[in-house]
Protein backbone atom coordinates (compact mmCIF):
# COMPACT_ATOMS: atom_id res chain seq x y z
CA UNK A 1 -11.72 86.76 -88.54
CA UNK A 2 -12.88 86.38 -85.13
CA UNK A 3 -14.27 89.16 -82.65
CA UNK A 4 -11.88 88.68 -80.23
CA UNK A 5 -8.16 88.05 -80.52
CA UNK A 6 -6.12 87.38 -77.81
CA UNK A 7 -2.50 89.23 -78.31
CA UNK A 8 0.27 87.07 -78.36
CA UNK A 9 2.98 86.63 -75.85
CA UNK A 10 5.36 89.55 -77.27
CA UNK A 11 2.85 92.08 -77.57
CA UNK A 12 1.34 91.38 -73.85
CA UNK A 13 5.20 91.80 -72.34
CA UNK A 14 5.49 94.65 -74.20
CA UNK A 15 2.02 96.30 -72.84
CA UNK A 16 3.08 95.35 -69.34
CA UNK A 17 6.21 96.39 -69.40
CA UNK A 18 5.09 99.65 -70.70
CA UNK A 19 2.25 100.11 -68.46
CA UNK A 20 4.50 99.91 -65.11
CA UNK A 21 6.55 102.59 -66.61
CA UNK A 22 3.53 104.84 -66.97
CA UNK A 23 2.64 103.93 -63.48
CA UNK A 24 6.26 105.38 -62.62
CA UNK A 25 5.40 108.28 -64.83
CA UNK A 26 2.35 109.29 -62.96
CA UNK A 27 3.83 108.74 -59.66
CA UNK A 28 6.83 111.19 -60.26
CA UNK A 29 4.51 113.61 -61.78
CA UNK A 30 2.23 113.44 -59.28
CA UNK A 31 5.37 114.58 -56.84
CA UNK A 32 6.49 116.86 -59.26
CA UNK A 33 3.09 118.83 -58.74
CA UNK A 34 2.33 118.17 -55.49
CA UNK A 35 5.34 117.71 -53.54
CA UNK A 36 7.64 120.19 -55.65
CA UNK A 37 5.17 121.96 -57.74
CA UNK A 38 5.04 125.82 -58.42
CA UNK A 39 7.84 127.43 -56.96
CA UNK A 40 9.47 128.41 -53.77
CA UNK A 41 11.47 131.36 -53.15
CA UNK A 42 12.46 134.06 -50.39
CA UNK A 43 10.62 137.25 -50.39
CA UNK A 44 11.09 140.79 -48.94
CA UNK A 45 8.25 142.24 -46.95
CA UNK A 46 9.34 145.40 -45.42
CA UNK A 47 12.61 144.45 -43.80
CA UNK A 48 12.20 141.18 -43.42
CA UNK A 49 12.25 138.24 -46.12
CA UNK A 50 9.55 135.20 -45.66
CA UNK A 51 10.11 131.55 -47.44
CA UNK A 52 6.65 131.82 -49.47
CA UNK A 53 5.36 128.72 -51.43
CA UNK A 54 3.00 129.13 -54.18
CA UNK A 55 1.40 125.53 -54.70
CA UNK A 56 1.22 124.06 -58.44
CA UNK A 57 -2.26 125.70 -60.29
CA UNK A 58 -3.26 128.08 -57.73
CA UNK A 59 -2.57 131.30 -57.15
CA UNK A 60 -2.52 131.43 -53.42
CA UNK A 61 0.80 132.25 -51.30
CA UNK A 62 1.62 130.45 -47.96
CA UNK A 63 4.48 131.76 -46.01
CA UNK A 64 6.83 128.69 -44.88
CA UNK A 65 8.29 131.56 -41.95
CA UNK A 66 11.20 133.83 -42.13
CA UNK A 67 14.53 133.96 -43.20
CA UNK A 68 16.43 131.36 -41.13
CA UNK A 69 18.92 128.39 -41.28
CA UNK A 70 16.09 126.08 -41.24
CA UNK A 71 14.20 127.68 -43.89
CA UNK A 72 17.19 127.91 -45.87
CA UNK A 73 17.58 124.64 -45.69
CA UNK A 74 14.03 123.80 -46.58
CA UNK A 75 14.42 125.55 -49.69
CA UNK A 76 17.41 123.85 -50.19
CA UNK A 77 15.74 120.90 -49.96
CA UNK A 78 13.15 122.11 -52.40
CA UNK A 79 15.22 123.11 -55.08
CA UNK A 80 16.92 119.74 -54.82
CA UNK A 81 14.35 117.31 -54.82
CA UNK A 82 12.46 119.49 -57.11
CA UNK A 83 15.79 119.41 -59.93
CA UNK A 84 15.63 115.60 -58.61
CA UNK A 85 11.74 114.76 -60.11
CA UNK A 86 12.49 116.44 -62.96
CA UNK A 87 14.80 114.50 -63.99
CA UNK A 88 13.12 111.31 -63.46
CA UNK A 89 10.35 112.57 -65.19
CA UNK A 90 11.82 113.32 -68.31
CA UNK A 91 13.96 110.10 -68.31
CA UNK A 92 10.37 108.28 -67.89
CA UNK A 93 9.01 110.24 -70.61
CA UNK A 94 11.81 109.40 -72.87
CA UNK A 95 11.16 105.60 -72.19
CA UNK A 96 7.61 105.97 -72.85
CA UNK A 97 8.59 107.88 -76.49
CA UNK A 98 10.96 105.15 -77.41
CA UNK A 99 8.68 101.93 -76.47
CA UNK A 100 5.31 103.77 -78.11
CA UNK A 101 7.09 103.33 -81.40
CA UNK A 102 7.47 99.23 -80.75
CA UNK A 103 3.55 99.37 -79.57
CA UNK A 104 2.72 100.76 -82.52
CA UNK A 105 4.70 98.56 -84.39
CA UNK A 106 2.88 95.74 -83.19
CA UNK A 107 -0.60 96.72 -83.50
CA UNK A 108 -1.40 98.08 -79.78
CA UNK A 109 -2.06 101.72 -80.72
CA UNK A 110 -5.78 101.82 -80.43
CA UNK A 111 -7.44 104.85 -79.21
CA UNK A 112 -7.87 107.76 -81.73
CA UNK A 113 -5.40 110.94 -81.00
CA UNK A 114 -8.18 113.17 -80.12
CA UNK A 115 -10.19 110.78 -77.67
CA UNK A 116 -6.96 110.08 -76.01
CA UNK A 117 -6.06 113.87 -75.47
CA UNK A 118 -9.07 115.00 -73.78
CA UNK A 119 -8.83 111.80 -71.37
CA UNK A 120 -5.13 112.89 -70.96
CA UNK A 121 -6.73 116.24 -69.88
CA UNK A 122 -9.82 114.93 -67.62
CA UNK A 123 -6.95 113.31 -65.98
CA UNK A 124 -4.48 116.19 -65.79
CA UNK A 125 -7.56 118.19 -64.02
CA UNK A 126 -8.20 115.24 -61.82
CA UNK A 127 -11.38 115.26 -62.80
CA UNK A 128 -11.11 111.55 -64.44
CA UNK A 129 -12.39 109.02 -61.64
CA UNK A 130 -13.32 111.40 -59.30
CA UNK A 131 -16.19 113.38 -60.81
CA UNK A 132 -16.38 112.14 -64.55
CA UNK A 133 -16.13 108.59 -65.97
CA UNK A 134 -16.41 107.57 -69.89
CA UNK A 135 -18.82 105.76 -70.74
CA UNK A 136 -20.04 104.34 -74.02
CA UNK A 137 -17.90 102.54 -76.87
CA UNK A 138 -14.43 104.29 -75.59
CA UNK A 139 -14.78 101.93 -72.95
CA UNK A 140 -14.19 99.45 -75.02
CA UNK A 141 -10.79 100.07 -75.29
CA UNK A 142 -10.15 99.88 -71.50
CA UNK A 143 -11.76 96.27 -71.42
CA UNK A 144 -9.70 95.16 -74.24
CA UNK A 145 -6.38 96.12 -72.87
CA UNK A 146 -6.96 94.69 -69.64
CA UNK A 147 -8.09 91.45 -70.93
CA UNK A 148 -4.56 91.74 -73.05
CA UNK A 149 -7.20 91.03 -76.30
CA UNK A 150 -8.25 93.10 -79.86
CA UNK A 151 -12.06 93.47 -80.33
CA UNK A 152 -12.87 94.02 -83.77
CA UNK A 153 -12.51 97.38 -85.66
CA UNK A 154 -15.90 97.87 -86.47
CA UNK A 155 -17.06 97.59 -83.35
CA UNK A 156 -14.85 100.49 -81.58
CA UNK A 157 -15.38 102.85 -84.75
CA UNK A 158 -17.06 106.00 -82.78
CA UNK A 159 -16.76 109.75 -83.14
CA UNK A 160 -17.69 111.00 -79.55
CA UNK A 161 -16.85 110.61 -76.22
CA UNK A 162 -19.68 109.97 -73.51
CA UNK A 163 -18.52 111.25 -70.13
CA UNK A 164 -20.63 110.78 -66.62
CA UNK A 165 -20.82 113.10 -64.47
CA UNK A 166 -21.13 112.00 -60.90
CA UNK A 167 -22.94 114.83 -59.20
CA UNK A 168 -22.14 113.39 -55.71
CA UNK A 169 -18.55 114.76 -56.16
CA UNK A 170 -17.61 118.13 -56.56
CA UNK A 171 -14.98 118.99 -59.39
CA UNK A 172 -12.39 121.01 -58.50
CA UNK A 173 -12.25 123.88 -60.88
CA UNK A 174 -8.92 125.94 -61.06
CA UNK A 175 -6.41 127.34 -63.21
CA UNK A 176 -7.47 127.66 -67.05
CA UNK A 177 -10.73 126.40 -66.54
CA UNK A 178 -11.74 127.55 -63.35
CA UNK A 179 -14.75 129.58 -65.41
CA UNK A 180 -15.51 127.71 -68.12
CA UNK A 181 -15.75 124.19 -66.93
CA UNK A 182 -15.92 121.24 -69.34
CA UNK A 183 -16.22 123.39 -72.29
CA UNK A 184 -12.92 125.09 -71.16
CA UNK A 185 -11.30 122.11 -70.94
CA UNK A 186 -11.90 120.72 -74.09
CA UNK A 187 -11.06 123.76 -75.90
CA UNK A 188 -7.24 123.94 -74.40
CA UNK A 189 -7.54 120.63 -76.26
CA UNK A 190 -9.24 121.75 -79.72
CA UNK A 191 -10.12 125.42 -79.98
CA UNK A 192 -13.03 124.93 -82.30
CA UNK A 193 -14.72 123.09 -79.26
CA UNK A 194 -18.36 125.01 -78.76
CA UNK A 195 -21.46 124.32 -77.05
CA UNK A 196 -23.90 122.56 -80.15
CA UNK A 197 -27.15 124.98 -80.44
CA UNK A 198 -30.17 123.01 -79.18
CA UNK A 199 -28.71 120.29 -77.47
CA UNK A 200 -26.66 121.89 -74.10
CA UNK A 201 -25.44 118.31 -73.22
CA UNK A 202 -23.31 118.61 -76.18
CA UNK A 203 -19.97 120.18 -77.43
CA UNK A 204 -18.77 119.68 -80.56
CA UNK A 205 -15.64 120.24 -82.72
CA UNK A 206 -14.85 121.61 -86.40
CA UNK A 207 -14.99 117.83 -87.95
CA UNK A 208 -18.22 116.77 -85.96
CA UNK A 209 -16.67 115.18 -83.28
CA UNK A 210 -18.75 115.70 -80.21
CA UNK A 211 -18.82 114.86 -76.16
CA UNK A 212 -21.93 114.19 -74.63
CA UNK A 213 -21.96 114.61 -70.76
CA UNK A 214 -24.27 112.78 -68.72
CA UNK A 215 -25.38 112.12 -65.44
CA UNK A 216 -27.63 109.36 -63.87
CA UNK A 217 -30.69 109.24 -63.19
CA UNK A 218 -31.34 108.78 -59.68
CA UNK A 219 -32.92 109.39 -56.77
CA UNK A 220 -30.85 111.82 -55.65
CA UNK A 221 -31.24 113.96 -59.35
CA UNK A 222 -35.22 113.32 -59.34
CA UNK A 223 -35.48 114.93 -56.08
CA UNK A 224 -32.61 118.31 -57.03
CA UNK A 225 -33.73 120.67 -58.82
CA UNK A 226 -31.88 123.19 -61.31
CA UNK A 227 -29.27 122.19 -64.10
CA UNK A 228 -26.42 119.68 -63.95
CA UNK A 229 -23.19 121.77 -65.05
CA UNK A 230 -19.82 121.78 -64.08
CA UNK A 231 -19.46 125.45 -63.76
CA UNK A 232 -21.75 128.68 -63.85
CA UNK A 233 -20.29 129.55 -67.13
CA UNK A 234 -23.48 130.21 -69.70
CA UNK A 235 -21.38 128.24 -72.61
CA UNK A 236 -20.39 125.17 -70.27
CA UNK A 237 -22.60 121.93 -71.01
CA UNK A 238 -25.83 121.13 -69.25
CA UNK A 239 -25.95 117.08 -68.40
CA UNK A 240 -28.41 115.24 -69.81
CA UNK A 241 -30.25 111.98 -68.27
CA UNK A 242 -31.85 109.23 -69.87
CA UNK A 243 -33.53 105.86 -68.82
CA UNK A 244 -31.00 103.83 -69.17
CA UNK A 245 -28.13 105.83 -66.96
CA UNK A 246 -30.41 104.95 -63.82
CA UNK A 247 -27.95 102.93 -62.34
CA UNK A 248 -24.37 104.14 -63.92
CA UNK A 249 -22.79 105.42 -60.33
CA UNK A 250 -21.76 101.59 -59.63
CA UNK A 251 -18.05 100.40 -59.53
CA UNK A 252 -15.39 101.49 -61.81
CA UNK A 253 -13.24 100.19 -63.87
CA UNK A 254 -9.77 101.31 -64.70
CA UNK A 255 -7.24 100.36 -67.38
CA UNK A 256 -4.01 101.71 -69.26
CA UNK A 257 -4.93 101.72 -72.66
CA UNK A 258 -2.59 102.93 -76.30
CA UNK A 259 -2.80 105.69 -78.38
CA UNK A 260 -2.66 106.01 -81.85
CA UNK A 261 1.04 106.43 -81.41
CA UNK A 262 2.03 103.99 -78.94
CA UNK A 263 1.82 106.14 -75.90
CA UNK A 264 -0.27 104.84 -72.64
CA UNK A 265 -3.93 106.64 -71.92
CA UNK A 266 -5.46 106.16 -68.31
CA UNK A 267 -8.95 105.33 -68.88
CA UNK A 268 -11.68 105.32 -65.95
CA UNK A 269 -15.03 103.69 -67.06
CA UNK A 270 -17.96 101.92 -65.72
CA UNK A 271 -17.73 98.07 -64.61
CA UNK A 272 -17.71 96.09 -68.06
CA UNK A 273 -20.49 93.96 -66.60
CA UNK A 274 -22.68 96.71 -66.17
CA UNK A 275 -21.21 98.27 -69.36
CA UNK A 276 -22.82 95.04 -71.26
CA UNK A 277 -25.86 94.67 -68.66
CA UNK A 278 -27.03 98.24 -70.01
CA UNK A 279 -26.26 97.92 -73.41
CA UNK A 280 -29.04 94.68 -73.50
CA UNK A 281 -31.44 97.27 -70.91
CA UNK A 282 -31.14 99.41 -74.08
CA UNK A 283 -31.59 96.83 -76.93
CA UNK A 284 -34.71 95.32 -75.07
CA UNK A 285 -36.19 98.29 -73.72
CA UNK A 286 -35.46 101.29 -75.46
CA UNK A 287 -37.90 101.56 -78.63
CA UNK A 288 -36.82 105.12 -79.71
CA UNK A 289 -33.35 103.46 -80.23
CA UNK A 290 -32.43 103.48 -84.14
CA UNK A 291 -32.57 100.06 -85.05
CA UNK A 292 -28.98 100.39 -86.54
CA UNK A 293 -27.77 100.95 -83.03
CA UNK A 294 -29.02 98.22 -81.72
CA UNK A 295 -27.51 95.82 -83.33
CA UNK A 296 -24.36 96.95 -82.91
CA UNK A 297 -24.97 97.64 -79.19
CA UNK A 298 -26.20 93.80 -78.76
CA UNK A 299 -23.07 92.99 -80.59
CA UNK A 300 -20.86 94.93 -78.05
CA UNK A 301 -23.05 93.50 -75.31
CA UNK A 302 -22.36 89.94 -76.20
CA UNK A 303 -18.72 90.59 -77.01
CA UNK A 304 -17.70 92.47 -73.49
CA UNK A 305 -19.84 89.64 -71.70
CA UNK A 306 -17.62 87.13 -73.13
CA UNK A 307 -14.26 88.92 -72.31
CA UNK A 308 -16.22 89.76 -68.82
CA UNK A 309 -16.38 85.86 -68.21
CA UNK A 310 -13.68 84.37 -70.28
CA UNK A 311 -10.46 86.98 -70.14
CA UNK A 312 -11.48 88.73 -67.09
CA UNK A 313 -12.65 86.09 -64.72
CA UNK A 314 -15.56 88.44 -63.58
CA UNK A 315 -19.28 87.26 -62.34
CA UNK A 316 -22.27 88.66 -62.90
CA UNK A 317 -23.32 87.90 -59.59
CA UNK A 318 -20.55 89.56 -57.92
CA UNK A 319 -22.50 91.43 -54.48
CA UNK A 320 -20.53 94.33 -55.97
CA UNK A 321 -23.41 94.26 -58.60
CA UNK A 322 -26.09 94.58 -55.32
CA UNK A 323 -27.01 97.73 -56.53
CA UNK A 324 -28.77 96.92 -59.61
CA UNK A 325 -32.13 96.07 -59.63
CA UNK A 326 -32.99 92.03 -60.21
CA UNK A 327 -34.46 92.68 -63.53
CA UNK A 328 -31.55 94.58 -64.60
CA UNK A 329 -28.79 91.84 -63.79
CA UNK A 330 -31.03 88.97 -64.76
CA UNK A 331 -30.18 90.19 -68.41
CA UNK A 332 -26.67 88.00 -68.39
CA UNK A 333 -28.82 85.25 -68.80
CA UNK A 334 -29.24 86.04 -72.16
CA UNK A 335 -24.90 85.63 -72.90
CA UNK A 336 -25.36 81.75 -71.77
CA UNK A 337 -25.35 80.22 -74.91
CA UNK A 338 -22.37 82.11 -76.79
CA UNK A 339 -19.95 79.98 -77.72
CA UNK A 340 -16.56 81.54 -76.93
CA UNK A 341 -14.40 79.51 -78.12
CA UNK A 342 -15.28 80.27 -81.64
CA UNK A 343 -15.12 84.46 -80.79
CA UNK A 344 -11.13 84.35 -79.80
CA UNK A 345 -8.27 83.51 -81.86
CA UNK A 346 -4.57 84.49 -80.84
CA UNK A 347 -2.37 87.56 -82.80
């Protein structure tokens, strides 16, 4: 069977079709917290009542003014659109229930239940895009569901989640894990989440599965000095950096992938170009690497260049790739030769 299969006609109009709902989704939840989020409500402060709003995740109150016909009517208004989004959103939701089991049906349910609930939650925190990106074979699945192809099994099997912290943006910590940071968060997800004894980078569940946070390895981090974490929490995780994250704060790359179920995942990752550029950075320069890993990170190298080339109709020498250094992008050189037309086959 080959490495790459491109989906067939009734499984790519079902993805699309599915992914502009979720679009729909996110925009009328994104109103439902921000526009009509938390509540609104009149309130009595001596003898006088105040329209106060308390925003969606925070605890702070902001008076909207007293008690008039106008703010009557902006409450009004509230309520309304507020009853309005809520409706839409479940309706949404519903469609996205009803079409996961078709997905699933047909094969497109790809990323494991776990993996896809603590992106669910990066994203719910807004921390996915902004502050943390995934990295490592989970970004797999993002590349493959853009490029409307399967890769392999064998070479998405993985029981971790890499996540990059990009310590030029600041992560806005509130609600449930306004103390406890990336540790907090994935334990609203899995409560036997903890902090792996000699190795702070790490948290890991009951069953072994574990996130690794990571951060590159820059100028700007050579010259700071202290610990990477996300919050001041003692049990939050401590990034790590190696050699080969030097140059991981390039363009992103975002996709709506499926869950085990059928139901859409947001994924934010690094460019697949520089996804497979590293991988080879690591299979030719890294000696301490087991030898088991790298052959199956050539083998995700090679098969990401070709949907980089062939499905996506990227370049490696896109100026958006400026920022690496010459010897790092001279590496697609080595992808020349691979004969893609024997890798695909249609499903």
């Amino acid at each position: 069977m080959s490495e790459i299969i491109q989906l067939n006609y009734e499984s790519l109009r079902d993805a699309v079709d599915v992914r502009d709902q979720f679009d729909l989704f996110r925009d009328a939840r994104r109103d439902a917290r921000h526009s009509y989020g938390g509540s609104m409500k009149f309130e009595r402060r001596g003898n006088t009542e105040y329209l106060i709003r308390r925003p969606h995740g925070s605890s702070t109150r902001n008076s909207c003014g007293r008690r008039t016909p106008e703010t009557e009517e902006t409450l009004q208004k509230f309520l309304v659109g507020k009853a309005e989004v809520q409706d839409r959103l479940a309706a949404l939701r519903q469609q996205l229930n009803d079409r996961a089991r078709i997905l699933r049906a047909r094969g497109l349910g790809r990323v494991p239940l776990l993996t896809a609930r603590i992106m669910r939650k990066l994203d719910d925190l807004n921390w996915l895009g902004t502050s943390l990106t995934v990295l490592g074979t989970n970004a797999l699945f993002a590349y493959e569901a853009s490029a409307g192809v399967r890769i392999e099994a064998g070479l998405l099997a993985t029981s971790d989640v890499d996540v990059l912290n990009d310590v030029r943006r600041r992560l806005d910590l509130s609600g449930e894990v306004r103390e406890t940071g990336l540790v907090g968060a994935l334990r609203s997800v899995d409560r036997s989440f903890r902090k792996t004894p000699n190795r702070p980078c790490t948290a890991a569940n009951r069953d072994g599965y574990m996130v690794d946070l990571v951060e590159p390895l820059d100028h700007g981090r050579i010259m700071r000095e202290g610990e990477a974490r996300l919050s001041e929490h003692p049990d939050d995780l401590v990034a790590t950096t190696t050699e080969s994250s030097r140059w991981l704060n390039t363009p992103k790359f975002e996709a709506t992938a499926f869950d085990e179920t059928g139901l859409p995942v947001r994924i934010v990752t690094i460019d697949p170009r520089v996804f497979a550029l590293q991988k080879q950075w690591i299979v030719e320069n890294d000696s301490t690497r087991d030898p088991l890993r790298r052959i199956r990170d050539a083998e995700q190298a090679r098969i990401v260049a070709v949907i980089v080339t062939r499905h996506l109709g990227l370049s490696f020498d896109d100026p958006a790739l400026s920022g690496l250094p010459g010897s790092f992008r001279e590496l697609s050189d080595r992808w020349t030769d691979v004969p893609t037309e024997d890798l695909t086959d249609r499903w």
